[in-house]
N, C-alpha and C. Protein backbone atom coordinates (compact mmCIF):
# COMPACT_ATOMS: atom_id res chain seq x y z
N UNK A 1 5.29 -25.52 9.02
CA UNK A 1 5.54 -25.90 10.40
C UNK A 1 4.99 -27.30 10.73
N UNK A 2 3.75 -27.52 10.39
CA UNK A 2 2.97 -28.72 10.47
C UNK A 2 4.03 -30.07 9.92
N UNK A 3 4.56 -30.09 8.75
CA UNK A 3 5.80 -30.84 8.44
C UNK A 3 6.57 -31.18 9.46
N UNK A 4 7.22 -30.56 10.10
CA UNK A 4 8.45 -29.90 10.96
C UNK A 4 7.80 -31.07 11.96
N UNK A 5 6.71 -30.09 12.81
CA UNK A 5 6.06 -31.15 13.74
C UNK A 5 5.79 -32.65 13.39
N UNK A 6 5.32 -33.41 12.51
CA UNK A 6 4.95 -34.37 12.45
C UNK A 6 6.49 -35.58 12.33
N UNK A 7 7.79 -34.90 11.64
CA UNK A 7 8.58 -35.27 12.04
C UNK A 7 9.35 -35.47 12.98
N UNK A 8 9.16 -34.83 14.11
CA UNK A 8 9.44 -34.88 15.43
C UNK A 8 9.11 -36.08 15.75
N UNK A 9 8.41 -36.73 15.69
CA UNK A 9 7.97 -38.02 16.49
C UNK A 9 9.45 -39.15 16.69
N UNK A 10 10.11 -38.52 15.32
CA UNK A 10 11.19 -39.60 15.13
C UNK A 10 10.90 -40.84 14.65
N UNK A 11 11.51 -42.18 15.34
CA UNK A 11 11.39 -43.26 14.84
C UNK A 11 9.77 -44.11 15.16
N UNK A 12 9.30 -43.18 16.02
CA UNK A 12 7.61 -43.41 16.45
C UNK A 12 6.81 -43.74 14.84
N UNK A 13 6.46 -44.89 14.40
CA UNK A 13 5.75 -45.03 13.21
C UNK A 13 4.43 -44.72 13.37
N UNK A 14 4.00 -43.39 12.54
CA UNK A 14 2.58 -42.81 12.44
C UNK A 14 1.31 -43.85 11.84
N UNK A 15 0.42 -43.97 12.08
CA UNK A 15 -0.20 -44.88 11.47
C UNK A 15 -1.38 -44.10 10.77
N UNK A 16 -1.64 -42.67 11.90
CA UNK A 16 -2.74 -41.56 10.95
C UNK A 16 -2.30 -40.77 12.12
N UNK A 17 -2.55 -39.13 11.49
CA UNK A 17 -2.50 -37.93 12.86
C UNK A 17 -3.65 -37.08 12.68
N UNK A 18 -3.64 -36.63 13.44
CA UNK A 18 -5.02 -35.74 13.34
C UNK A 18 -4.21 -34.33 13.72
N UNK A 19 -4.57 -33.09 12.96
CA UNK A 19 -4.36 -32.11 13.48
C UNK A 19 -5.43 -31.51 14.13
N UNK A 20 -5.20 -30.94 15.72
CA UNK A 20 -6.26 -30.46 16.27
C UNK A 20 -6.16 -29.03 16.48
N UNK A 21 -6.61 -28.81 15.29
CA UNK A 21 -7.40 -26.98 15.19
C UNK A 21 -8.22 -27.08 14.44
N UNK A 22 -8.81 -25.86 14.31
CA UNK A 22 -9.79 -25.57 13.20
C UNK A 22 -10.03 -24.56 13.00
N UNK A 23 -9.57 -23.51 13.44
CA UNK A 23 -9.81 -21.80 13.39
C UNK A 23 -8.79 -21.58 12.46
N UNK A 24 -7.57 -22.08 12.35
CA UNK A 24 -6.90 -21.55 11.39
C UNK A 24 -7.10 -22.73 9.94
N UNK A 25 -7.91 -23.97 10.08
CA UNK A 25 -8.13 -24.30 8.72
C UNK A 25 -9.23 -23.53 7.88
N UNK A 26 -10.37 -23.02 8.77
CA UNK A 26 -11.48 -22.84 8.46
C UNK A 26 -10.80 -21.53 7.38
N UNK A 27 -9.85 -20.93 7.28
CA UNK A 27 -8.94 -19.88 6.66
C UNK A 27 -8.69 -20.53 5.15
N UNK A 28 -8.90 -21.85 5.48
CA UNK A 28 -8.25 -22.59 4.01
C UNK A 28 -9.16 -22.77 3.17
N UNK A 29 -10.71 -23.11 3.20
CA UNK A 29 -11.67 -23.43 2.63
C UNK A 29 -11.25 -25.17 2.69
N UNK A 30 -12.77 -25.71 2.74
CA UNK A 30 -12.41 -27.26 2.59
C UNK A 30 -11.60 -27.51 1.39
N UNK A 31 -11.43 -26.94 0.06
CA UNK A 31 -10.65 -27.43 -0.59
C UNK A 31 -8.85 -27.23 -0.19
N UNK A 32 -8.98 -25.95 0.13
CA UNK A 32 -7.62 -26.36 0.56
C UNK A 32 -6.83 -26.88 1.58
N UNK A 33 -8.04 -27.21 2.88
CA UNK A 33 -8.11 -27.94 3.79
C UNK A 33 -7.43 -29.26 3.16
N UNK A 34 -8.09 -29.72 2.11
CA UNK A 34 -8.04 -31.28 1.55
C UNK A 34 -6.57 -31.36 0.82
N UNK A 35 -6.32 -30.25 0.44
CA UNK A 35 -4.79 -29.68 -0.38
C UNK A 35 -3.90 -30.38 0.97
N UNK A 36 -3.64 -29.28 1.94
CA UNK A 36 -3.07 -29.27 2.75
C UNK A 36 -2.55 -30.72 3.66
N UNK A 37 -3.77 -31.38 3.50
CA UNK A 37 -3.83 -32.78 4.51
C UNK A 37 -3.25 -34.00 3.74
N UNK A 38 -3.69 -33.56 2.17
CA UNK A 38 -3.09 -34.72 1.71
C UNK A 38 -1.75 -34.59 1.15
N UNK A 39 -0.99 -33.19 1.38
CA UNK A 39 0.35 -32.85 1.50
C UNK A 39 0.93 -33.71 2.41
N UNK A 40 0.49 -33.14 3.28
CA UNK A 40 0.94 -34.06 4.86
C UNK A 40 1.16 -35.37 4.81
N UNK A 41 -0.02 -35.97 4.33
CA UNK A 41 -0.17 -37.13 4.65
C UNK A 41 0.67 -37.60 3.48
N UNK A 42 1.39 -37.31 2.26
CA UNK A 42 2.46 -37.79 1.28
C UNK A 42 3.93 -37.72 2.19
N UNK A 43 3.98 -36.45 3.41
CA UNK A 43 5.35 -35.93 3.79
C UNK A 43 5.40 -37.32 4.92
N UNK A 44 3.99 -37.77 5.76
CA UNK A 44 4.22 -38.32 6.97
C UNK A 44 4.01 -39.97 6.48
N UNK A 45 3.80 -40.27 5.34
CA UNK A 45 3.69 -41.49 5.26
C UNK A 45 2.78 -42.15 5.80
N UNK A 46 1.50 -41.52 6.26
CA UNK A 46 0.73 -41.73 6.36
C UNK A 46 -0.91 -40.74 6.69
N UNK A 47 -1.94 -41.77 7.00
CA UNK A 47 -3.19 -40.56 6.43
C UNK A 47 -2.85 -39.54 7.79
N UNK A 48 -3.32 -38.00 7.42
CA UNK A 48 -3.23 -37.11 8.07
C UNK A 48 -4.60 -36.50 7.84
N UNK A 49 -5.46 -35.77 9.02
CA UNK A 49 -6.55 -35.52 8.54
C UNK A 49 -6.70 -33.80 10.09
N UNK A 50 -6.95 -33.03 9.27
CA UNK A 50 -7.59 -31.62 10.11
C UNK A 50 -8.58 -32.06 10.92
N UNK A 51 -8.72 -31.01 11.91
CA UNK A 51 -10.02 -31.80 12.78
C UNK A 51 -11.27 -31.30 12.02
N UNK A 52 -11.46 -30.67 11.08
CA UNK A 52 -12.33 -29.65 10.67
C UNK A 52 -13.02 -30.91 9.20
N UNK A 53 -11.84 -31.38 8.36
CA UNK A 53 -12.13 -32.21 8.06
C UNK A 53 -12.34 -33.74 8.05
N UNK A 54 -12.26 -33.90 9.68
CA UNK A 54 -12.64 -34.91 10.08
C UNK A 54 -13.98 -35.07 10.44
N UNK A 55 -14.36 -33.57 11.30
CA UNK A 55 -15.54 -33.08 11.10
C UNK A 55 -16.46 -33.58 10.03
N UNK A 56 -15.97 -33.39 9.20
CA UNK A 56 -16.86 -33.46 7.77
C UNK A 56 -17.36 -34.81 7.49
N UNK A 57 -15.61 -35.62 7.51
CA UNK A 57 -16.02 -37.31 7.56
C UNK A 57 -17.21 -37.83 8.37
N UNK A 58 -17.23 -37.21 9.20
CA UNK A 58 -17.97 -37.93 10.64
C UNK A 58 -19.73 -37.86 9.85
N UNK A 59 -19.92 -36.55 9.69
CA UNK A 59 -20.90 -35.98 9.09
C UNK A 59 -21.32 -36.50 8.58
N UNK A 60 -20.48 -37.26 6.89
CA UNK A 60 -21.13 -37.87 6.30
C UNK A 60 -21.29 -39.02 6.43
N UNK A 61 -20.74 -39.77 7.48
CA UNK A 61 -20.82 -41.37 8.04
C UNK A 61 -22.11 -41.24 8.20
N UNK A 62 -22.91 -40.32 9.22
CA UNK A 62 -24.05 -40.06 9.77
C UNK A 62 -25.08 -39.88 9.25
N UNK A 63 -24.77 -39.43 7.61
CA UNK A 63 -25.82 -39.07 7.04
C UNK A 63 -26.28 -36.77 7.14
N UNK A 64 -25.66 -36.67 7.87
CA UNK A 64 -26.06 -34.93 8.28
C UNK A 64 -26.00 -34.55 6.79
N UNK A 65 -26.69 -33.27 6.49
CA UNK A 65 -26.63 -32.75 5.31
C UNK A 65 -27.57 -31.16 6.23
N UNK A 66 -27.69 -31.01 7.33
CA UNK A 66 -27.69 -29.97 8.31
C UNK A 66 -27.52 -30.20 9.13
N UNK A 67 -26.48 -28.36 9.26
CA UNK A 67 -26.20 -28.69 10.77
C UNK A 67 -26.56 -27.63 11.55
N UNK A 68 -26.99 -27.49 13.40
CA UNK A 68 -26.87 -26.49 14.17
C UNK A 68 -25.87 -26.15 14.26
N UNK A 69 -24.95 -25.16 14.60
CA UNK A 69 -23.74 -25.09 14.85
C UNK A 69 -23.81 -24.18 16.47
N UNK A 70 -22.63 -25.15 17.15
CA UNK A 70 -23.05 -24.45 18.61
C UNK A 70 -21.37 -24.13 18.77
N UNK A 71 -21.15 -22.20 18.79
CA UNK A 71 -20.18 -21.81 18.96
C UNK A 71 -19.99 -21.06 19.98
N UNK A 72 -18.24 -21.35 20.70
CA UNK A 72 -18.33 -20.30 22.17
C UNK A 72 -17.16 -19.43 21.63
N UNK A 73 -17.14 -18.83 20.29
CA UNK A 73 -16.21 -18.07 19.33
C UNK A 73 -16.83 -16.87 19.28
N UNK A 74 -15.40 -15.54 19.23
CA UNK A 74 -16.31 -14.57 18.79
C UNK A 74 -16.74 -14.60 17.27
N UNK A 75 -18.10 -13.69 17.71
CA UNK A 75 -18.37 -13.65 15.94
C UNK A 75 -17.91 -13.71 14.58
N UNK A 76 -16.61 -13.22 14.56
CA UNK A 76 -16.17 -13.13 13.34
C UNK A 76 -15.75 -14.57 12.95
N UNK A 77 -15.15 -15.50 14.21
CA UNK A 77 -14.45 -16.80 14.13
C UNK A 77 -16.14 -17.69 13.22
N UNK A 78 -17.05 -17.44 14.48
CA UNK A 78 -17.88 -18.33 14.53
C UNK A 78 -18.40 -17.92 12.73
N UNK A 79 -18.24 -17.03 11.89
CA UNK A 79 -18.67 -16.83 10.71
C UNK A 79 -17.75 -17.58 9.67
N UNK A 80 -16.49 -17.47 10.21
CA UNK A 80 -15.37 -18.23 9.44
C UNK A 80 -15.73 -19.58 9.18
N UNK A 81 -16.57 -20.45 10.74
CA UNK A 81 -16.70 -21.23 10.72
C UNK A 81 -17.89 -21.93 9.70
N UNK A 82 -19.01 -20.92 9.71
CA UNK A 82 -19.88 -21.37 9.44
C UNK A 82 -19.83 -21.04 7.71
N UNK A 83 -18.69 -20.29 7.54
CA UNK A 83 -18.77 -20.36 5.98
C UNK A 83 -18.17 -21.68 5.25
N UNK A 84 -16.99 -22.01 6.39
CA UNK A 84 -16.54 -23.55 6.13
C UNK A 84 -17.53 -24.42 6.01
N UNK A 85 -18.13 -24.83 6.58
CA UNK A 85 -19.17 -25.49 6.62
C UNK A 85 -20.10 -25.54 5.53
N UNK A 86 -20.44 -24.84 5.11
CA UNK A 86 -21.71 -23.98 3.45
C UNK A 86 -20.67 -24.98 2.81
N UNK A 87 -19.64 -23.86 2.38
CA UNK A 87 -18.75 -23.97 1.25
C UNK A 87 -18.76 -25.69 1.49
N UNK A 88 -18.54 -26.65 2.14
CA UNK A 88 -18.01 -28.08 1.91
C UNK A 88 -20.09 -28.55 1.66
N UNK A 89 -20.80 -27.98 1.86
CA UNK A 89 -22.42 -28.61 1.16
C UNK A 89 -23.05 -28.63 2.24
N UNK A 90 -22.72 -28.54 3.74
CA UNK A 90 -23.76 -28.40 4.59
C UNK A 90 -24.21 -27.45 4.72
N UNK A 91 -25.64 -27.72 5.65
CA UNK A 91 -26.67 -26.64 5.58
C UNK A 91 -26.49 -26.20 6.95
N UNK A 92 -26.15 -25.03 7.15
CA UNK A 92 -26.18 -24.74 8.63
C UNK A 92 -27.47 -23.80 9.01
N UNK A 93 -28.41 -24.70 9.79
CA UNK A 93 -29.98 -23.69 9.58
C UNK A 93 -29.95 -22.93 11.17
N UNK A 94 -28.85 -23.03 11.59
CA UNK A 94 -29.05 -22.12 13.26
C UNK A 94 -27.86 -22.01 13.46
N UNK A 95 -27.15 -20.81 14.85
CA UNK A 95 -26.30 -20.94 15.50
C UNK A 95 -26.21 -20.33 16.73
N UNK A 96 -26.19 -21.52 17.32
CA UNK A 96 -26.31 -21.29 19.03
C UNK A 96 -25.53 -20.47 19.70
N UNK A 97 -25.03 -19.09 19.67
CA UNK A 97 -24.15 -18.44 20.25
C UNK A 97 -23.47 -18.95 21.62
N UNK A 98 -22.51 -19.50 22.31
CA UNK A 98 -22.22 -19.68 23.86
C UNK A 98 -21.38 -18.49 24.47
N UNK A 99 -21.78 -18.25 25.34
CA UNK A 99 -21.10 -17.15 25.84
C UNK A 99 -20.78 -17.90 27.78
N UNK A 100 -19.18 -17.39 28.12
CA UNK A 100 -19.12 -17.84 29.10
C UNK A 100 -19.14 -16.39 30.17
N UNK A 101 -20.61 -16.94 30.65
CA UNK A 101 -20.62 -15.81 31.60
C UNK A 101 -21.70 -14.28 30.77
N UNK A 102 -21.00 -13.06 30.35
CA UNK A 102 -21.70 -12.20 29.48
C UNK A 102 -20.39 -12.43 28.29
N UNK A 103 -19.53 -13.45 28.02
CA UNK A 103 -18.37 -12.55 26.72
C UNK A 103 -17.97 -14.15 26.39
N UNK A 104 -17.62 -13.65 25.16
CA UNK A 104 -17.26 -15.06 24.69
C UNK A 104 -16.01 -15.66 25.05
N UNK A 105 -16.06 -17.08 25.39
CA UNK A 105 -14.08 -17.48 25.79
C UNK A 105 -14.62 -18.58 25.86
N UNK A 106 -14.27 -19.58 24.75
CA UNK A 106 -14.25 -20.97 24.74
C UNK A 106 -13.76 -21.60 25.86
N UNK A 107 -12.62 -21.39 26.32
CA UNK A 107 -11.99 -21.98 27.19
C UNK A 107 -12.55 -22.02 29.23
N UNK A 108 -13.15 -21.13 28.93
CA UNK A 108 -14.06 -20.69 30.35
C UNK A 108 -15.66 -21.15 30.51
N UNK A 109 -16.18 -21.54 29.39
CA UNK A 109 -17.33 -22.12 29.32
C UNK A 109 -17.53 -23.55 29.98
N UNK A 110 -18.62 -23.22 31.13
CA UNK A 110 -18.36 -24.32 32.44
C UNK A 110 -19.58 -25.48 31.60
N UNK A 111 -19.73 -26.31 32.18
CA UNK A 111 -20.60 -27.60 31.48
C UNK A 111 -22.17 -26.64 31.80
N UNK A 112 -22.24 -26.25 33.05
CA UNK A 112 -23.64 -26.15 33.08
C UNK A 112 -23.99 -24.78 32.21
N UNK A 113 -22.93 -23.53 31.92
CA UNK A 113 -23.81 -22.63 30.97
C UNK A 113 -23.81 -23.04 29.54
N UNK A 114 -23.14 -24.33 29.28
CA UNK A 114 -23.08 -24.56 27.74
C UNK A 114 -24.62 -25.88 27.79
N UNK A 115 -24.89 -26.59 28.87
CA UNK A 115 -26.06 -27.45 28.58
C UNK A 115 -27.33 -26.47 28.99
N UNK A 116 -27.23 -25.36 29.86
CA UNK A 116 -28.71 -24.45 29.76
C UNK A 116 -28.55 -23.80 28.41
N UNK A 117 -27.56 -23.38 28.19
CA UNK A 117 -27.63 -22.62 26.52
C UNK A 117 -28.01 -22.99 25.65
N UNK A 118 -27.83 -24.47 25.63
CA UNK A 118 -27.98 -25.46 24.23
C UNK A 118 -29.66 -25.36 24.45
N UNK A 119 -30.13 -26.23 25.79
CA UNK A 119 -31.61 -25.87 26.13
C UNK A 119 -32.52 -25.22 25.87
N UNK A 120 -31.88 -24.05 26.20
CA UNK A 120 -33.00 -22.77 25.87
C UNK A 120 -33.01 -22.56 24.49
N UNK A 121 -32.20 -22.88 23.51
CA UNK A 121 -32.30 -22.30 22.02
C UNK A 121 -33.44 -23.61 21.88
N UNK A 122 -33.90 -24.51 22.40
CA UNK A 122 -34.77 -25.31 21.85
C UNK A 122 -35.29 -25.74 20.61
N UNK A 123 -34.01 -26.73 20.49
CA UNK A 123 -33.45 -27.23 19.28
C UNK A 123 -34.46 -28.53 18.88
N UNK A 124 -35.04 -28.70 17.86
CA UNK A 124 -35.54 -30.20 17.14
C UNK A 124 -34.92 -31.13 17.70
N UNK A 125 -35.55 -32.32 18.13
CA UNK A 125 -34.80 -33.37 18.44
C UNK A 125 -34.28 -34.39 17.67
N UNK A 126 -34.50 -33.62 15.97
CA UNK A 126 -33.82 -34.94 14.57
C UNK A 126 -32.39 -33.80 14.72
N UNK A 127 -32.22 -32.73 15.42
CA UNK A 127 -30.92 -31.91 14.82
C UNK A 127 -29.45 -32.49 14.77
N UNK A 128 -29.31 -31.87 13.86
CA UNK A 128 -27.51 -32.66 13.74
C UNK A 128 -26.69 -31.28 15.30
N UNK A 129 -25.98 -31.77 15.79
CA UNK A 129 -25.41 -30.24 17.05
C UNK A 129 -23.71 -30.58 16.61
N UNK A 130 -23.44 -29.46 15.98
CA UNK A 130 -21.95 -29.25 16.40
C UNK A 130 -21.21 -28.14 16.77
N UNK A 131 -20.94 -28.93 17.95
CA UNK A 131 -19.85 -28.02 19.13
C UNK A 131 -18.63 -27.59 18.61
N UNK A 132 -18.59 -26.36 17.91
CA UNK A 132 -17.37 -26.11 17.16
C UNK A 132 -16.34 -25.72 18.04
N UNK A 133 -14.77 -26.03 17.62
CA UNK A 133 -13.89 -25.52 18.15
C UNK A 133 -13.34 -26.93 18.76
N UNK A 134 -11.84 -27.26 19.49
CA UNK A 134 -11.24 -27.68 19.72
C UNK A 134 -11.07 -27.03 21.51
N UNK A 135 -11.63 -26.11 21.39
CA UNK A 135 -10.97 -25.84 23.23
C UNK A 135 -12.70 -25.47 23.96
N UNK A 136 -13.28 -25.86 23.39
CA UNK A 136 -14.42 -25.82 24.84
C UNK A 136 -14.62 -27.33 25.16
N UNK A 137 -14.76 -27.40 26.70
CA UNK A 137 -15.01 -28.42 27.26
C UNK A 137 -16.26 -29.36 27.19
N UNK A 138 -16.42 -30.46 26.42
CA UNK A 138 -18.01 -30.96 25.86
C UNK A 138 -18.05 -32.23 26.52
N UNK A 139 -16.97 -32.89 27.10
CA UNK A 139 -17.78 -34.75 27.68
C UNK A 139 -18.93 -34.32 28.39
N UNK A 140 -18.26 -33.74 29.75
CA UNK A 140 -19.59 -33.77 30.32
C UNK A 140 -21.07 -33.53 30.01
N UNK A 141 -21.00 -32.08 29.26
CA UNK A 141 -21.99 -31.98 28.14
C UNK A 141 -22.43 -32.99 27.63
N UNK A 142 -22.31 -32.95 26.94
CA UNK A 142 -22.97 -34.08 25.79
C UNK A 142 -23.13 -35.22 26.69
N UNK A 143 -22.70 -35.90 27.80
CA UNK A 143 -23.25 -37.13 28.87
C UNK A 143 -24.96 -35.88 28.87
N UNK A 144 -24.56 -35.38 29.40
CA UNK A 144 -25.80 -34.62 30.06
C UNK A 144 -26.93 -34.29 28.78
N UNK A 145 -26.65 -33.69 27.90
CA UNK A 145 -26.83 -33.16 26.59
C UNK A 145 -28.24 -34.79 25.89
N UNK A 146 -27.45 -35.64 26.04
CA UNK A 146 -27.66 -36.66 25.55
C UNK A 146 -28.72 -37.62 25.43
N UNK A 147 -28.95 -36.94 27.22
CA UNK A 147 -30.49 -38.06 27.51
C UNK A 147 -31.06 -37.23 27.57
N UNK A 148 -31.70 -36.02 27.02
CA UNK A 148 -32.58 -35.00 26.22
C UNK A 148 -33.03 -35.92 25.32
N UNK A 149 -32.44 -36.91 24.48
CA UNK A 149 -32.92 -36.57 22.82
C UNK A 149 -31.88 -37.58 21.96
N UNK A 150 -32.53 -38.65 21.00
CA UNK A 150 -31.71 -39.02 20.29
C UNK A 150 -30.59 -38.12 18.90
N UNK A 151 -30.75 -36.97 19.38
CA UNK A 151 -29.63 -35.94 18.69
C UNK A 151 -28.34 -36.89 17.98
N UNK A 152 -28.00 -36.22 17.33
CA UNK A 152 -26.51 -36.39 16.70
C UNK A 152 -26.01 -35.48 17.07
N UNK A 153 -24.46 -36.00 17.96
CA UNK A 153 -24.31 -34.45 18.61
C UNK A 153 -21.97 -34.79 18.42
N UNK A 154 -21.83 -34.11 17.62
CA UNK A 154 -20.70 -33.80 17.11
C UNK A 154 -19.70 -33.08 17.93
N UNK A 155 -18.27 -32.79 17.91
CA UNK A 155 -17.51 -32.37 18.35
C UNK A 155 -16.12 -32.61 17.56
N UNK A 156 -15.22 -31.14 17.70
CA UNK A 156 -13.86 -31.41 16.65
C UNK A 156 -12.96 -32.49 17.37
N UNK A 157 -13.00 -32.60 18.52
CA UNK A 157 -12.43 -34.01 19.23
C UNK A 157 -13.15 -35.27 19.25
N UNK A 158 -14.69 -35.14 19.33
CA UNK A 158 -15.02 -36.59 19.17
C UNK A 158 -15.23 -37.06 17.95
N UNK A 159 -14.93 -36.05 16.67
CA UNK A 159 -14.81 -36.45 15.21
C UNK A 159 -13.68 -36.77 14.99
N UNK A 160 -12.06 -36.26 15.62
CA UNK A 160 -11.26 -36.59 15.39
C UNK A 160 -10.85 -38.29 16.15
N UNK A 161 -11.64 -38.21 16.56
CA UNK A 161 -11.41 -39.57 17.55
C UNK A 161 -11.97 -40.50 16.48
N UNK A 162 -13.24 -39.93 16.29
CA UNK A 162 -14.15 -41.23 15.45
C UNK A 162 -13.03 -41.69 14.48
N UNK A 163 -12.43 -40.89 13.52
CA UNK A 163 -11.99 -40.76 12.52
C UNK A 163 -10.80 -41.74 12.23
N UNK A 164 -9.71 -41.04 13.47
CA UNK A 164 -8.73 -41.96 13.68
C UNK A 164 -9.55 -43.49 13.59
N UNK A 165 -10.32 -43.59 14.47
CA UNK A 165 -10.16 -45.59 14.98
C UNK A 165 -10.96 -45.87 13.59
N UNK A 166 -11.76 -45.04 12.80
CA UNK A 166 -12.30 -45.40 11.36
C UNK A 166 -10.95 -45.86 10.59
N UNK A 167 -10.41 -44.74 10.63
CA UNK A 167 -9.03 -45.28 9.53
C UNK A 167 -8.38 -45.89 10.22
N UNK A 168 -8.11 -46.59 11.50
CA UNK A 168 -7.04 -47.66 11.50
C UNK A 168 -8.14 -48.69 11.91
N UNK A 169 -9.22 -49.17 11.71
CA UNK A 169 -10.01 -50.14 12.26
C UNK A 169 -10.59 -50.48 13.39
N UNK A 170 -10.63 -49.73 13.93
CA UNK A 170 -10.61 -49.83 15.64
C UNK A 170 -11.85 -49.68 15.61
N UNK A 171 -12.93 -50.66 16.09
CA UNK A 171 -14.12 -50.34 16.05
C UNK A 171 -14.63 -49.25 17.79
N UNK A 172 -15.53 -48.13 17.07
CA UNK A 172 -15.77 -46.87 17.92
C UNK A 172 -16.80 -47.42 19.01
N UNK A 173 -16.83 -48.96 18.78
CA UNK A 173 -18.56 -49.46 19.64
C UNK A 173 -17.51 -50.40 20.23
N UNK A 174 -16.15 -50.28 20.66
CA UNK A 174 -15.48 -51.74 21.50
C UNK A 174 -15.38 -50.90 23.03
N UNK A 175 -14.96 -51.85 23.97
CA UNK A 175 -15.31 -51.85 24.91
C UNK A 175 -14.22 -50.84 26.03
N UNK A 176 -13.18 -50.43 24.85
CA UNK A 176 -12.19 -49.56 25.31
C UNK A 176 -12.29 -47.94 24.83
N UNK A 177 -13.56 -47.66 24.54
CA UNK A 177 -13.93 -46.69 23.65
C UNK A 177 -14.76 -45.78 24.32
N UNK A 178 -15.02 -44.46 24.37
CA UNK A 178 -15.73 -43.47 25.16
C UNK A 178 -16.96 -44.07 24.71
N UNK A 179 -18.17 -43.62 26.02
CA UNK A 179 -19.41 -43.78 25.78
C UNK A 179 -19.84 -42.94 24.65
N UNK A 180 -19.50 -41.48 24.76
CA UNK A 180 -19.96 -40.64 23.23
C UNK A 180 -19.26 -41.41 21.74
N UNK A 181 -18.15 -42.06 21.77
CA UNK A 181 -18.03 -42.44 20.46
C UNK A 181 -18.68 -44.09 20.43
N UNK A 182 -19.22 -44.55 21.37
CA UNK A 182 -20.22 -45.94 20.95
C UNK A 182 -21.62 -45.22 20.77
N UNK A 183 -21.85 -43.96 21.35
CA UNK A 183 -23.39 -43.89 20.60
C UNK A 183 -23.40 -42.92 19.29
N UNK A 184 -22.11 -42.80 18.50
CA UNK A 184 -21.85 -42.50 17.44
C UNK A 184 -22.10 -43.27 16.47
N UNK A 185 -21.27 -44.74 17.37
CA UNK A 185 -20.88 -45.69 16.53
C UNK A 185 -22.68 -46.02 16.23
N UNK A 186 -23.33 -46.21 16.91
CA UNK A 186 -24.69 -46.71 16.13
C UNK A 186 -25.28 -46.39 15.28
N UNK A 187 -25.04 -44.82 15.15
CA UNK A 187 -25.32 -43.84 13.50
C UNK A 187 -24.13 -44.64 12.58
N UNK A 188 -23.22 -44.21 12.72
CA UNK A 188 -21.86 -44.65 11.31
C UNK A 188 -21.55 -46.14 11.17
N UNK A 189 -21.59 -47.15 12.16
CA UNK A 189 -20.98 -48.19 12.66
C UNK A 189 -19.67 -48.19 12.44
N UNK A 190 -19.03 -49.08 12.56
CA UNK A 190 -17.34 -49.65 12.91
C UNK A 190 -17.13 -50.95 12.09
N UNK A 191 -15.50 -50.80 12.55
CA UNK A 191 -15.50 -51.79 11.77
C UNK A 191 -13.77 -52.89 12.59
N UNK A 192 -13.77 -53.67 11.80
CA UNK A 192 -13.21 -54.71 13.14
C UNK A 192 -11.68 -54.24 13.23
N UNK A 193 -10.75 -54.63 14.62
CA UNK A 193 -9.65 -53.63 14.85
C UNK A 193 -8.91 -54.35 13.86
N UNK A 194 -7.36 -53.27 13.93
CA UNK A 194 -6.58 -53.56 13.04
C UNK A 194 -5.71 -53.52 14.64
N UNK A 195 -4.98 -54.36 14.57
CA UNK A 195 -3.70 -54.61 15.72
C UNK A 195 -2.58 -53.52 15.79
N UNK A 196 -1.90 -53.03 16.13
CA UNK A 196 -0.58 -52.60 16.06
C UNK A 196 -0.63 -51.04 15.64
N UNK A 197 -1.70 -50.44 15.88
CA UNK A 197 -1.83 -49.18 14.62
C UNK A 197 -1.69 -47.88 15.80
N UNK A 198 -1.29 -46.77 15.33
CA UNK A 198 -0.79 -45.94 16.44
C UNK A 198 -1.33 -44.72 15.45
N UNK A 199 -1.69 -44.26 16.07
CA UNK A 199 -2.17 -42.06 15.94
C UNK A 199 -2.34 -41.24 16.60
N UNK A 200 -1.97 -40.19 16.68
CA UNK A 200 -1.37 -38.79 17.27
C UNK A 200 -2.04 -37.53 16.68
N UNK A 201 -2.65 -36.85 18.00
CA UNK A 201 -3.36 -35.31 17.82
C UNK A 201 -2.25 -34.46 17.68
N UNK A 202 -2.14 -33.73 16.42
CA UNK A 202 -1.01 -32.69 16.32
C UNK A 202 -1.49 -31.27 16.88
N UNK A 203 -1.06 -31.06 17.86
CA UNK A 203 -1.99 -29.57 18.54
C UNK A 203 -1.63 -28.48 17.48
């Protein structure tokens, strides 16, 4: 299907896409995560990257080699996740359960029960934090999250973001760039733009 979709664009020239899920890669194991993407990226003519293993990229720009993992998944997801994670060499030494309300639903988790949640698990302030998943709501978070603590604090959208402007040049510290991906950019740095370059989140 992923094929199917990426040809749709038509005569739109891809320059990199990001697919944004991760519950159903975390199914693949990073290796076949890496199978899969660089299928793609032979079919689309250009780089194609999971958000899961963009994730990863980001990671190692940063240096992480552990991570917290902060999930608003039910359990079984949030295990899927965290086996992804092992299996590709990170260390996942905690996991912050989020719950919106008493039950889990990514999508209902308001900014303020996901920044008291993060709080109260009273996390190290060298921790690597990643906000797993693609559908809970994190800018505001992480604005808020942020001036706690020089944290490294991750997300499957603000890795897929990093990622993209990594592979087409777009430096993540320019002045058209979210505040969370310029205080990224000071862990990984950037690098100078490339003109003309276009990429697309494949939902």
């Amino acid at each position: 299907m992923l094929p199917e979709v990426l040809r749709n664009f038509g005569g739109l020239r891809l320059d990199a896409a990001v697919v944004s899920c991760t519950g159903s890669h975390y199914l693949l194991t990073p290796e076949g995560d890496r199978a899969l993407c660089a299928e793609l990226s032979e079919r689309a003519g250009a780089p194609v990257r999971s958000a899961a293993l963009a994730i990863l990229d980001t990671a190692r720009a940063v240096g992480a080699e552990r991570l917290v993992l902060v999930s608003p998944y039910e359990p079984w997801l949030t295990e899927l996740s965290h086996a992804y994670w092992e299996s590709a060499g990170l260390t996942v030494d905690r996991i912050v359960k989020i719950r919106a309300g008493a039950r889990f639903s990514p999508y209902d988790v308001t900014t303020d029960e996901l920044v008291a949640q993060v709080r109260e698990a009273e996390l190290p302030d060298d921790a690597t934090l990643l906000f797993t998943g693609t559908g809970m709501f994190t800018f505001d978070a992480l604005a808020e999250l942020g001036r706690d603590s020089g944290r490294t604090l991750l997300t499957s959208n603000l890795a897929s973001a990093w990622w993209a402007r990594d592979t087409l040049g777009l430096p993540a510290d320019g002045p058209d760039a979210h505040p969370l991906l310029r205080r990224l950019a000071e862990k990984t740095g950037s690098r100078a733009a490339a003109p003309g370059t276009a990429a697309v989140a494949v939902p």
